[in-house]
Each structure stands twice: as C-alpha cells, then as structure tokens.
N, C-alpha and C. Protein backbone atom coordinates (compact mmCIF):
# COMPACT_ATOMS: atom_id res chain seq x y z
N UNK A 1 -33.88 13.37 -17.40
CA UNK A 1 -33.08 14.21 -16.55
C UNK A 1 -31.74 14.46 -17.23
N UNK A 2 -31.50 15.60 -17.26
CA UNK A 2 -29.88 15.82 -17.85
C UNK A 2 -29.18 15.58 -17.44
N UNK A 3 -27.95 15.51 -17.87
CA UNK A 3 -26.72 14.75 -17.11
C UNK A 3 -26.04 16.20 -16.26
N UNK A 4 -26.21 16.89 -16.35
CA UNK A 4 -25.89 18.24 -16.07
C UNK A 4 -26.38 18.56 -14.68
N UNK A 5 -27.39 17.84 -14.45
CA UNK A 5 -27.86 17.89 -13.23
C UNK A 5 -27.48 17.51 -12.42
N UNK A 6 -27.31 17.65 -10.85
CA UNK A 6 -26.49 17.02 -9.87
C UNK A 6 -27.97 17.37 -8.74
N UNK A 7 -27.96 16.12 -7.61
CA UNK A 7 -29.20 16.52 -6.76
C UNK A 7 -28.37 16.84 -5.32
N UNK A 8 -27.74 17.95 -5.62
CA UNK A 8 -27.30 18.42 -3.90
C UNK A 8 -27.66 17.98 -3.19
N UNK A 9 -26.57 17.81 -1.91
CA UNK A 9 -27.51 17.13 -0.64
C UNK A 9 -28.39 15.92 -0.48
N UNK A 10 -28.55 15.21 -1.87
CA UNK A 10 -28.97 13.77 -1.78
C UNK A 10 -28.13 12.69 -1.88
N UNK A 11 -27.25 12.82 -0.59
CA UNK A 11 -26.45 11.44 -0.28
C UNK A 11 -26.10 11.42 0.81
N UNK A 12 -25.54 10.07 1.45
CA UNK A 12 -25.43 9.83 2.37
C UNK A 12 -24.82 10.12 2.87
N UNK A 13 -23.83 11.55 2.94
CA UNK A 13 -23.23 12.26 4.00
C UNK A 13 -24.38 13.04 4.51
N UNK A 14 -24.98 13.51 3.80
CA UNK A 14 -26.19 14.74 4.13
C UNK A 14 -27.02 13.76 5.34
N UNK A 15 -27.61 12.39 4.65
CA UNK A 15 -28.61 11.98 5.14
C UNK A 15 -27.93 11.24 6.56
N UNK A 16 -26.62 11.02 6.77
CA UNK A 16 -25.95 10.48 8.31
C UNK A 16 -26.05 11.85 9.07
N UNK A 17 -25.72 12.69 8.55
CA UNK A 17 -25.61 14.32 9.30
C UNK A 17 -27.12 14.64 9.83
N UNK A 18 -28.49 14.47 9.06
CA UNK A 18 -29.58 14.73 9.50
C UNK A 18 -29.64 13.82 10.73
N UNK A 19 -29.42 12.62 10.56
CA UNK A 19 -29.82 11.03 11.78
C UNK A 19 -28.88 11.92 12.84
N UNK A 20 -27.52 12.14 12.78
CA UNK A 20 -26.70 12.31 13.88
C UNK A 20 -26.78 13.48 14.64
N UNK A 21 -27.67 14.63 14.11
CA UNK A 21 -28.09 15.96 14.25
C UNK A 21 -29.77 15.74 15.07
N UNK A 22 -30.61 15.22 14.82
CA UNK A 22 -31.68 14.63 14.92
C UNK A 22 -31.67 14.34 16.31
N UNK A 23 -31.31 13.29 16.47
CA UNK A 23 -30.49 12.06 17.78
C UNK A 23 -30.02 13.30 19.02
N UNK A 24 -28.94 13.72 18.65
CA UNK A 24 -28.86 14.98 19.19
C UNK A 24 -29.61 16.34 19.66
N UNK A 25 -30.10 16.03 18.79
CA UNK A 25 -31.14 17.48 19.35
C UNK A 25 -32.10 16.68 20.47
N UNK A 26 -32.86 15.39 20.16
CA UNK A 26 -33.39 14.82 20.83
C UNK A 26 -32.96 14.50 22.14
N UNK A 27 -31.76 14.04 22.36
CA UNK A 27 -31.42 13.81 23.59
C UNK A 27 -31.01 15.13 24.55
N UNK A 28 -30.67 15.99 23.71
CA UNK A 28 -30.46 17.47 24.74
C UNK A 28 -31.74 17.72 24.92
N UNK A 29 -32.52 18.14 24.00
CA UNK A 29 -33.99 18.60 24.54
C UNK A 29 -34.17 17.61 25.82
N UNK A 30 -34.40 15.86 25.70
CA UNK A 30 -34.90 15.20 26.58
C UNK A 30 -34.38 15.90 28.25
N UNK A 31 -32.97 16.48 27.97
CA UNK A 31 -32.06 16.56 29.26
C UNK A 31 -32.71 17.81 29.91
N UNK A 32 -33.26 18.71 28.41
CA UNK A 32 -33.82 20.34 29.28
C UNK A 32 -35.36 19.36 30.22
N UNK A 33 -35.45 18.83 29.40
CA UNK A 33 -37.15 18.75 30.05
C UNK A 33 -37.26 17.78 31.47
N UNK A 34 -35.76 16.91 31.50
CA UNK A 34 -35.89 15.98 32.51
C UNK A 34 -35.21 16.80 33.74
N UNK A 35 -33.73 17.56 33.36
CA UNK A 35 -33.27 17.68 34.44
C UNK A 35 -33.27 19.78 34.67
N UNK A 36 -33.34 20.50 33.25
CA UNK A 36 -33.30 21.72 33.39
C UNK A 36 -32.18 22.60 32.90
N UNK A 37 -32.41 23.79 32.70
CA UNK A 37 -31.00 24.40 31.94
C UNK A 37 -29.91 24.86 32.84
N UNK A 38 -30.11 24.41 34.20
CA UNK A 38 -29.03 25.36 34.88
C UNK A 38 -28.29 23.80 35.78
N UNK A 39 -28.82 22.41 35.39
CA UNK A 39 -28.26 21.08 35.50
C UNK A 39 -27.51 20.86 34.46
N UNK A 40 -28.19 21.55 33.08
CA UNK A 40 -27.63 20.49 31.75
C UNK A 40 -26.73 21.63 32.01
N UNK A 41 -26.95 22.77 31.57
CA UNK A 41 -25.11 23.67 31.53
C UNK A 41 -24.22 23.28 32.96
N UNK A 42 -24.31 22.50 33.99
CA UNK A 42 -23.65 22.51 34.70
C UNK A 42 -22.81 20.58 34.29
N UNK A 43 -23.67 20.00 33.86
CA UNK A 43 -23.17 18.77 33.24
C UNK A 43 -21.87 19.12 31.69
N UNK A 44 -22.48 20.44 31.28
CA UNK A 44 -21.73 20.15 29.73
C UNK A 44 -20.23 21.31 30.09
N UNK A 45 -20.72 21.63 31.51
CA UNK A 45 -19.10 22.15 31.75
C UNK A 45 -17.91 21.91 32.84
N UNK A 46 -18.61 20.49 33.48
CA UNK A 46 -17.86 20.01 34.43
C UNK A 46 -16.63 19.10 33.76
N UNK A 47 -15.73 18.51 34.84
CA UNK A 47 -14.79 17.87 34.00
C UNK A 47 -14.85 16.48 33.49
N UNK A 48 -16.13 16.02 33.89
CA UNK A 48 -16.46 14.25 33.37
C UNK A 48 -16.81 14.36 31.65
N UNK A 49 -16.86 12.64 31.46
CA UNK A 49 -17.57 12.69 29.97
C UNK A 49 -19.26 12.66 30.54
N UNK A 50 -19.98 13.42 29.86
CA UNK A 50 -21.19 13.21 29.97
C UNK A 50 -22.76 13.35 29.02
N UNK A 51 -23.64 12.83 29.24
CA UNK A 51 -24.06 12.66 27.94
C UNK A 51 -24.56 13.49 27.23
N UNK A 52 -24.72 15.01 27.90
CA UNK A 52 -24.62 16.28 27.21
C UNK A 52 -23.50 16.83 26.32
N UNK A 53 -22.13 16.36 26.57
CA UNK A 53 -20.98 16.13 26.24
C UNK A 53 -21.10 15.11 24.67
N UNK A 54 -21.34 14.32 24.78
CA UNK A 54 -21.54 13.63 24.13
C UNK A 54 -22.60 13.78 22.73
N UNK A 55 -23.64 14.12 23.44
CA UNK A 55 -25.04 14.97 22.05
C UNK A 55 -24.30 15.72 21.50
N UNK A 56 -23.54 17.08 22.09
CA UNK A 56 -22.86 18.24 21.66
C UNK A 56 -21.80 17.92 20.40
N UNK A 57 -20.77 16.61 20.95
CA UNK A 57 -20.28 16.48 19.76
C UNK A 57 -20.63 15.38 18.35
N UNK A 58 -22.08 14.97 18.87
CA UNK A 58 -22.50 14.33 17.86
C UNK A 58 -23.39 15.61 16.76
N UNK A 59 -23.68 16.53 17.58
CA UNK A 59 -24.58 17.70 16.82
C UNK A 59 -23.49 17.77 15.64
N UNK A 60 -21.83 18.38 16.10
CA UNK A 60 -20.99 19.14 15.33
C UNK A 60 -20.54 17.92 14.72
N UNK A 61 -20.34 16.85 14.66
CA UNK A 61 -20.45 15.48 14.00
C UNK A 61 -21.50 15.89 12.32
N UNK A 62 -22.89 15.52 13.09
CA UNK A 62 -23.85 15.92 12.19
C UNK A 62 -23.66 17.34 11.39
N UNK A 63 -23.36 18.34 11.65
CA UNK A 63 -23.24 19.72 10.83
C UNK A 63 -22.43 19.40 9.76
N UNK A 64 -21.03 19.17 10.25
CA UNK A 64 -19.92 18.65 9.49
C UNK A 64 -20.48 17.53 8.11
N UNK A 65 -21.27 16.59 8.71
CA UNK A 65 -21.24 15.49 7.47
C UNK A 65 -22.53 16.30 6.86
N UNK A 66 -23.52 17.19 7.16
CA UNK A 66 -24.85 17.74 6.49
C UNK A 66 -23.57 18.66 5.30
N UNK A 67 -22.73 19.41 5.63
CA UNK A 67 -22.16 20.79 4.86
C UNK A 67 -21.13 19.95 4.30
N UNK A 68 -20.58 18.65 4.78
CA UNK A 68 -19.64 17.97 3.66
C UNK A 68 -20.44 17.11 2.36
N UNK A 69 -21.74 17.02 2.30
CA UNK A 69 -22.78 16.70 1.54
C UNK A 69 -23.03 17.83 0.79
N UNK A 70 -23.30 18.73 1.11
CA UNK A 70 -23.35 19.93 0.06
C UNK A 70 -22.36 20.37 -0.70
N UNK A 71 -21.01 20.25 -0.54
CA UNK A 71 -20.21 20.54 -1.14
C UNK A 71 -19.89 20.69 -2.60
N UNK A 72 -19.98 21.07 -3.14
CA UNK A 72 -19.42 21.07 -4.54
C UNK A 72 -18.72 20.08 -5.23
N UNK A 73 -20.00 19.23 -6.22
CA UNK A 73 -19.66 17.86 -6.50
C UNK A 73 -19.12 17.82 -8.25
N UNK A 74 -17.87 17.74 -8.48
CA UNK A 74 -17.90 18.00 -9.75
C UNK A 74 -17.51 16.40 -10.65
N UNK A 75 -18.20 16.14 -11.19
CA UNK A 75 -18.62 14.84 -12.34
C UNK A 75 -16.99 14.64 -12.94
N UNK A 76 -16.91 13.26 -12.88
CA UNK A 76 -15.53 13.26 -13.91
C UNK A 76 -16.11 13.10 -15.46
N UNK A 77 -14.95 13.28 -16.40
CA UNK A 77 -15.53 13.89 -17.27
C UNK A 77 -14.78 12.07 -18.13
C-alpha cells in the first residue's frame, strides 16, 4: 500500500458517528411505531427534555462526528 494513500472515513470519529446515528434512528423509529407521528412531533416540541429530544440531538451528534471523520487528513511530513 502506498504511503500516499489515506483510508477516508476509517476512524473512529466516522465509526462513533455511525453507533450514535444508528441508536438514534432506532429509537425515533421505535417512538413512530409505539406511540405515532402526531405524539412524537408533539413530544419533540413541547417544553420538557424528552427522549425524542434527546435521539434528535444524538442524530446531529452523530452527523457531526461521521463529516468530522471525513475531513481532510493531511500526513505530517
């Protein structure tokens, strides 16, 4: 393999961002299927913490560390 090579996206910012994105999606879906979309949008805009609240900012958690993994990795020389 050349040294020239770099494997984007294979490290552990990418791979915490997939788990924390993952997790998230999972638990909102669980919320459409348990309680419905016109409960969960009424949970993610009331004024409590709640655990729709909570997925939401673990999603943008996860985006953040997936696109801070891609970033442009330059080798010291």
């Amino acid at each position: 393999m050349s040294h020239e090579y770099y494997r984007r996206g294979r490290n552990w910012y990418t791979a915490i961002g997939v788990l924390f994105s993952v997790m998230a999606g999972i638990v909102l879906v669980r919320q459409l299927l348990i309680w419905g979309p016109e409960f969960v949008q009424d949970f993610l805009f009331n004024g409590e913490i709640t655990n729709e609240k909570v997925s939401m900012a673990m999603l943008a958690f996860g985006i953040f560390m997936i696109a801070l993994g891609f970033r442009k990795h330059e080798q010291k020389r």
